[in-house]
N, C-alpha and C. Protein backbone atom coordinates (compact mmCIF):
# COMPACT_ATOMS: atom_id res chain seq x y z
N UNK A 1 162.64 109.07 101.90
CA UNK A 1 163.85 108.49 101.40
C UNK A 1 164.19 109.02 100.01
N UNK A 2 163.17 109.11 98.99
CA UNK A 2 163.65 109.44 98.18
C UNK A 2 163.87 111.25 97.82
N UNK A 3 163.78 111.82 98.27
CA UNK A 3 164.19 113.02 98.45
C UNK A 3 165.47 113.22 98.98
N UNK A 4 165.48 112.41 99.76
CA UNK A 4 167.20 112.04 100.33
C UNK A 4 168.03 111.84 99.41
N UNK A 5 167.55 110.77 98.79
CA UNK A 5 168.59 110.63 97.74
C UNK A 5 168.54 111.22 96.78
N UNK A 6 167.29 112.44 96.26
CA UNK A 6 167.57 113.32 95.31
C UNK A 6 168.45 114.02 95.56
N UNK A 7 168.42 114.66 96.77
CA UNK A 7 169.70 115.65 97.35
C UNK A 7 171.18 115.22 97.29
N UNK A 8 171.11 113.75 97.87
CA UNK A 8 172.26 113.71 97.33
C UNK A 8 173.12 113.79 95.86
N UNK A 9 172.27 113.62 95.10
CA UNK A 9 172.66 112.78 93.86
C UNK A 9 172.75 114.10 93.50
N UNK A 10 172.24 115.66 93.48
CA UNK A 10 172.47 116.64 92.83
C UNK A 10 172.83 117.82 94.22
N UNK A 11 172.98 117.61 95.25
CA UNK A 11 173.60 118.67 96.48
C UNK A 11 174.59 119.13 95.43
N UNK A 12 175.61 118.91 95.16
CA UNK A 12 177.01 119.89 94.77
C UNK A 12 176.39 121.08 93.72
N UNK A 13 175.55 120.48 92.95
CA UNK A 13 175.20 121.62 91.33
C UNK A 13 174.15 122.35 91.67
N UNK A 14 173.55 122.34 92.93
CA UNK A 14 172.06 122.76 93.30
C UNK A 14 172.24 124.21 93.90
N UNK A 15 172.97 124.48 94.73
CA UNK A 15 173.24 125.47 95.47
C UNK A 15 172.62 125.54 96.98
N UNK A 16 172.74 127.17 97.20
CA UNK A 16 172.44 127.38 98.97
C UNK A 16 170.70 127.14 98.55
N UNK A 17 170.23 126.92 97.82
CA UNK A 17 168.63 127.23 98.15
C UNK A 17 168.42 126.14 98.33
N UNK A 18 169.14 125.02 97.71
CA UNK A 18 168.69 122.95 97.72
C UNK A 18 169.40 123.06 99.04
N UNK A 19 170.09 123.66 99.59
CA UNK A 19 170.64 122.54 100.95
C UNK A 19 169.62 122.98 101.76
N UNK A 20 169.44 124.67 102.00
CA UNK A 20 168.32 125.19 102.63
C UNK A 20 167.24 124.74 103.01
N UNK A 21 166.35 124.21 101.89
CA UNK A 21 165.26 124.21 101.62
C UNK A 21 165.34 122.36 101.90
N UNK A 22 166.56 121.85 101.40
CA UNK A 22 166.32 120.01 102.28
C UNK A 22 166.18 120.09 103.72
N UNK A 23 167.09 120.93 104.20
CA UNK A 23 167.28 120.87 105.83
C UNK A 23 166.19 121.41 106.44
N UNK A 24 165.27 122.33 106.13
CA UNK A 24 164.00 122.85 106.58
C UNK A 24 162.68 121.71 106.00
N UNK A 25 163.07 121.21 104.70
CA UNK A 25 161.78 119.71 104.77
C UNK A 25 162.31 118.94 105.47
N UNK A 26 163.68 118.67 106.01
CA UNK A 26 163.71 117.62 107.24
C UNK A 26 163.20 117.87 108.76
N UNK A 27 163.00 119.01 108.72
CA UNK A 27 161.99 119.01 110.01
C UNK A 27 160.62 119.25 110.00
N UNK A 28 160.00 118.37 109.12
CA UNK A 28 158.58 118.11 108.97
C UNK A 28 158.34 116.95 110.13
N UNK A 29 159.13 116.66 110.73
CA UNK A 29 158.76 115.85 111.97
C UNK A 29 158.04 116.26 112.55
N UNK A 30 157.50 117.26 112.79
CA UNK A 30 156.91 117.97 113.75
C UNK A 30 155.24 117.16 112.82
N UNK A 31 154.93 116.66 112.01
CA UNK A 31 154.12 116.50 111.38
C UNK A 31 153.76 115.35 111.61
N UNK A 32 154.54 114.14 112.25
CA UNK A 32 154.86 112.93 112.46
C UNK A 32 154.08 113.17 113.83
N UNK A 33 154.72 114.21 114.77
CA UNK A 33 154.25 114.33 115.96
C UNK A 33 152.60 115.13 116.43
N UNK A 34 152.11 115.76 114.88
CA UNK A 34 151.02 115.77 115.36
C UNK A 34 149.86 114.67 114.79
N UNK A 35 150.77 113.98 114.25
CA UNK A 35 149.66 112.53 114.07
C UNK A 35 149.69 112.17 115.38
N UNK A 36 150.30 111.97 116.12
CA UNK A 36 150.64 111.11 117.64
C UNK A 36 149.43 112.34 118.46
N UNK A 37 149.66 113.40 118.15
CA UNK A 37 148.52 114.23 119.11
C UNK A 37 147.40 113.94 118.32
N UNK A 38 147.22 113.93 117.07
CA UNK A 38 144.92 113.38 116.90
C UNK A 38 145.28 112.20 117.56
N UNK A 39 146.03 111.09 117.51
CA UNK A 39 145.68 109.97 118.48
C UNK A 39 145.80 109.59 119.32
N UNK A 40 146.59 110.62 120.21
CA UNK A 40 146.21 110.85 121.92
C UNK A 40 145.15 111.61 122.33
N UNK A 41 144.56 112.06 121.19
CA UNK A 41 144.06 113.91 121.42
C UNK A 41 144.41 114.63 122.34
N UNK A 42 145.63 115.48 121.99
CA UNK A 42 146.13 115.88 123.02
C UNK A 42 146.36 117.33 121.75
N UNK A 43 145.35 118.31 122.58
CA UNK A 43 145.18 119.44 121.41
C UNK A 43 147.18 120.19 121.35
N UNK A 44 147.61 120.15 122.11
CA UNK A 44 149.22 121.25 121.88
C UNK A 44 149.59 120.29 121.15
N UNK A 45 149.70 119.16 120.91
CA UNK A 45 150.51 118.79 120.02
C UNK A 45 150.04 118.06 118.60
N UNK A 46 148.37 118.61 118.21
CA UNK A 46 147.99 118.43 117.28
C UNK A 46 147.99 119.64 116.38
N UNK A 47 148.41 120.45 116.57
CA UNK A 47 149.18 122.02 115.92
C UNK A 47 150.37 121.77 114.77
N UNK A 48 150.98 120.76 115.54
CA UNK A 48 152.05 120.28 115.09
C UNK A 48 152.07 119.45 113.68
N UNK A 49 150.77 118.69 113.73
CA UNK A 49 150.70 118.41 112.08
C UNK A 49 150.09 119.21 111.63
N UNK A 50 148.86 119.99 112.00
CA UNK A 50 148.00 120.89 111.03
C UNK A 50 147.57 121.76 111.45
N UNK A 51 148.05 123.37 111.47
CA UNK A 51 148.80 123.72 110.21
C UNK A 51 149.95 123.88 110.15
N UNK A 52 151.06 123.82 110.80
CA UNK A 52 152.02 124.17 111.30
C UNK A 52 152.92 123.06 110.73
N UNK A 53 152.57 121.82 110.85
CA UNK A 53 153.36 120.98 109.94
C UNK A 53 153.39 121.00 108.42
N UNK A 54 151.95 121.36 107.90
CA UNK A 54 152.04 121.41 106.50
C UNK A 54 152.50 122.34 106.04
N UNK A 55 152.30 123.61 106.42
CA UNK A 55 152.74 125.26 106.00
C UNK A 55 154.80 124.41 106.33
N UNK A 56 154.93 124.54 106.84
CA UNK A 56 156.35 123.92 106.57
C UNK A 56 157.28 122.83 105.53
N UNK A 57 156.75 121.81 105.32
CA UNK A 57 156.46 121.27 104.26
C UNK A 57 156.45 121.93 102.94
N UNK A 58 155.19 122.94 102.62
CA UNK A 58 155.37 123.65 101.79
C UNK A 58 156.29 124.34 101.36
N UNK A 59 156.45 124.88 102.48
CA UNK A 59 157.72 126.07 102.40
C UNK A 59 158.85 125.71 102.03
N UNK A 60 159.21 123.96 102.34
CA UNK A 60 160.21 123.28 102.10
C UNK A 60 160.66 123.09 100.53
N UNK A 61 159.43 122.37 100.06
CA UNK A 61 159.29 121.54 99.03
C UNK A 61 159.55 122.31 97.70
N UNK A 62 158.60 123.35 97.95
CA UNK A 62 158.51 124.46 96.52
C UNK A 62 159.84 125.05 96.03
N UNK A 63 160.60 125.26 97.06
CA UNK A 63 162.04 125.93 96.68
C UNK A 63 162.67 124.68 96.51
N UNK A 64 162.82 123.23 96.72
CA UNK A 64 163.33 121.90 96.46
C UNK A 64 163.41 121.82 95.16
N UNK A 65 162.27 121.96 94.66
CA UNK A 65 161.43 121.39 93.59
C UNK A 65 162.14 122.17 92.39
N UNK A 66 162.41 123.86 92.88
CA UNK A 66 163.02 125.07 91.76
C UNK A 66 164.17 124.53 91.70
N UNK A 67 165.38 124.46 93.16
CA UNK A 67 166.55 123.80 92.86
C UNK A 67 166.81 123.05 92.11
N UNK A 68 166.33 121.78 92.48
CA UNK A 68 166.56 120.29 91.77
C UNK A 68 165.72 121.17 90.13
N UNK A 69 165.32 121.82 89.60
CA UNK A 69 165.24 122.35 87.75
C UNK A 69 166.29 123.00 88.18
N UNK A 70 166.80 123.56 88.33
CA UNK A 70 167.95 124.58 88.35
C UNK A 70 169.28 123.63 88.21
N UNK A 71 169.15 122.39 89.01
CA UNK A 71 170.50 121.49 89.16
C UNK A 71 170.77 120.97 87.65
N UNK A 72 169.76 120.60 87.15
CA UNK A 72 169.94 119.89 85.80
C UNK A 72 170.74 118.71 86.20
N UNK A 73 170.25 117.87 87.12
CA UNK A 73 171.01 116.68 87.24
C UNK A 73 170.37 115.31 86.57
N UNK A 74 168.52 116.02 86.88
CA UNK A 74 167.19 114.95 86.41
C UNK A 74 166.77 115.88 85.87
N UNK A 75 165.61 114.98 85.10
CA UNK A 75 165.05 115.73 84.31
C UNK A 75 164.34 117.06 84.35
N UNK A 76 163.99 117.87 83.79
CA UNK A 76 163.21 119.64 84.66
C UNK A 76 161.73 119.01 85.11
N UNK A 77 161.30 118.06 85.03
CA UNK A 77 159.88 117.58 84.89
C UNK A 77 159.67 117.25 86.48
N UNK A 78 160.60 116.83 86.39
CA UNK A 78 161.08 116.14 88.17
C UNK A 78 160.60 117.30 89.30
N UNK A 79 161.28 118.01 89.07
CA UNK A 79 161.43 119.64 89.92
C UNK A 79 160.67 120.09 89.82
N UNK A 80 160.16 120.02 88.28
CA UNK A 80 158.37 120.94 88.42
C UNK A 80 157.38 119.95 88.72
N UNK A 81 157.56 118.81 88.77
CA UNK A 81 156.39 118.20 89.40
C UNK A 81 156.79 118.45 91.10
N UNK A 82 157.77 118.22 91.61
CA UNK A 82 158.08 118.69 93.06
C UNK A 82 157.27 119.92 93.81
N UNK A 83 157.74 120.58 92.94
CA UNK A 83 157.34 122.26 93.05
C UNK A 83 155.80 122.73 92.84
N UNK A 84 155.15 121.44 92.14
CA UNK A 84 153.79 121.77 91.93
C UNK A 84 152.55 121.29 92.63
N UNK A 85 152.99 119.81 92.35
CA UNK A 85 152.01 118.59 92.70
C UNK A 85 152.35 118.04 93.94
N UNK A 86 153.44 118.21 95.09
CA UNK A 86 153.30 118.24 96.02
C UNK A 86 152.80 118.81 97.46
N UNK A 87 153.28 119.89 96.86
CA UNK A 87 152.14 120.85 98.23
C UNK A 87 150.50 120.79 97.83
C-alpha cells in the first residue's frame, strides 16, 4: 500500500523509469504465489517466490527507489533508503 501511494503522490515529476519500475514491482505476485507452492509443496510453483519472485522485486524496487530521489517530492532519504535497504 504504501508504495502505492508513493507513486501516486509523485507519478507526474518522476518520469518513464517510476511508472516502469511501479508496474513491474506490481507483479511481485508471483511471490504471493510461491508462498502457496512451499505450502502445498508443489515444486513449479515454488520458483515463483524464490528466485524468481525476489530477483523481480529487486529489479523493481532499486530503480523506484532512484526515481522517487529524482522526483524530489519526499525527502532524498526516502528513495535511498528504497533503493538500498530493501532488496
Amino acid at each position: 500500500m504504501t508504495l502505492t501511494y508513493l507513486h501516486l503522490d509523485h507519478r507526474d515529476r518522476a518520469g518513464r523509469l517510476e511508472r516502469a519500475s511501479f508496474r513491474s514491482g506490481r507483479h511481485r505476485d508471483g511471490s504471493a504465489a510461491g508462498i502457496v507452492g512451499v505450502l502445498l509443496d508443489i515444486d513449479a510453483i515454488k520458483v515463483l517466490g524464490c528466485p524468481l519472485g525476489a530477483g523481480l522485486w529487486l529489479a523493481a524496487v532499486v530503480p523506484f527507489g532512484v526515481a522517487t530521489v529524482r522526483a524530489g517530492v519526499v525527502p532524498a532519504h526516502v528513495g535511498a533508503a528504497l533503493a538500498v535497504l530493501e532488496p
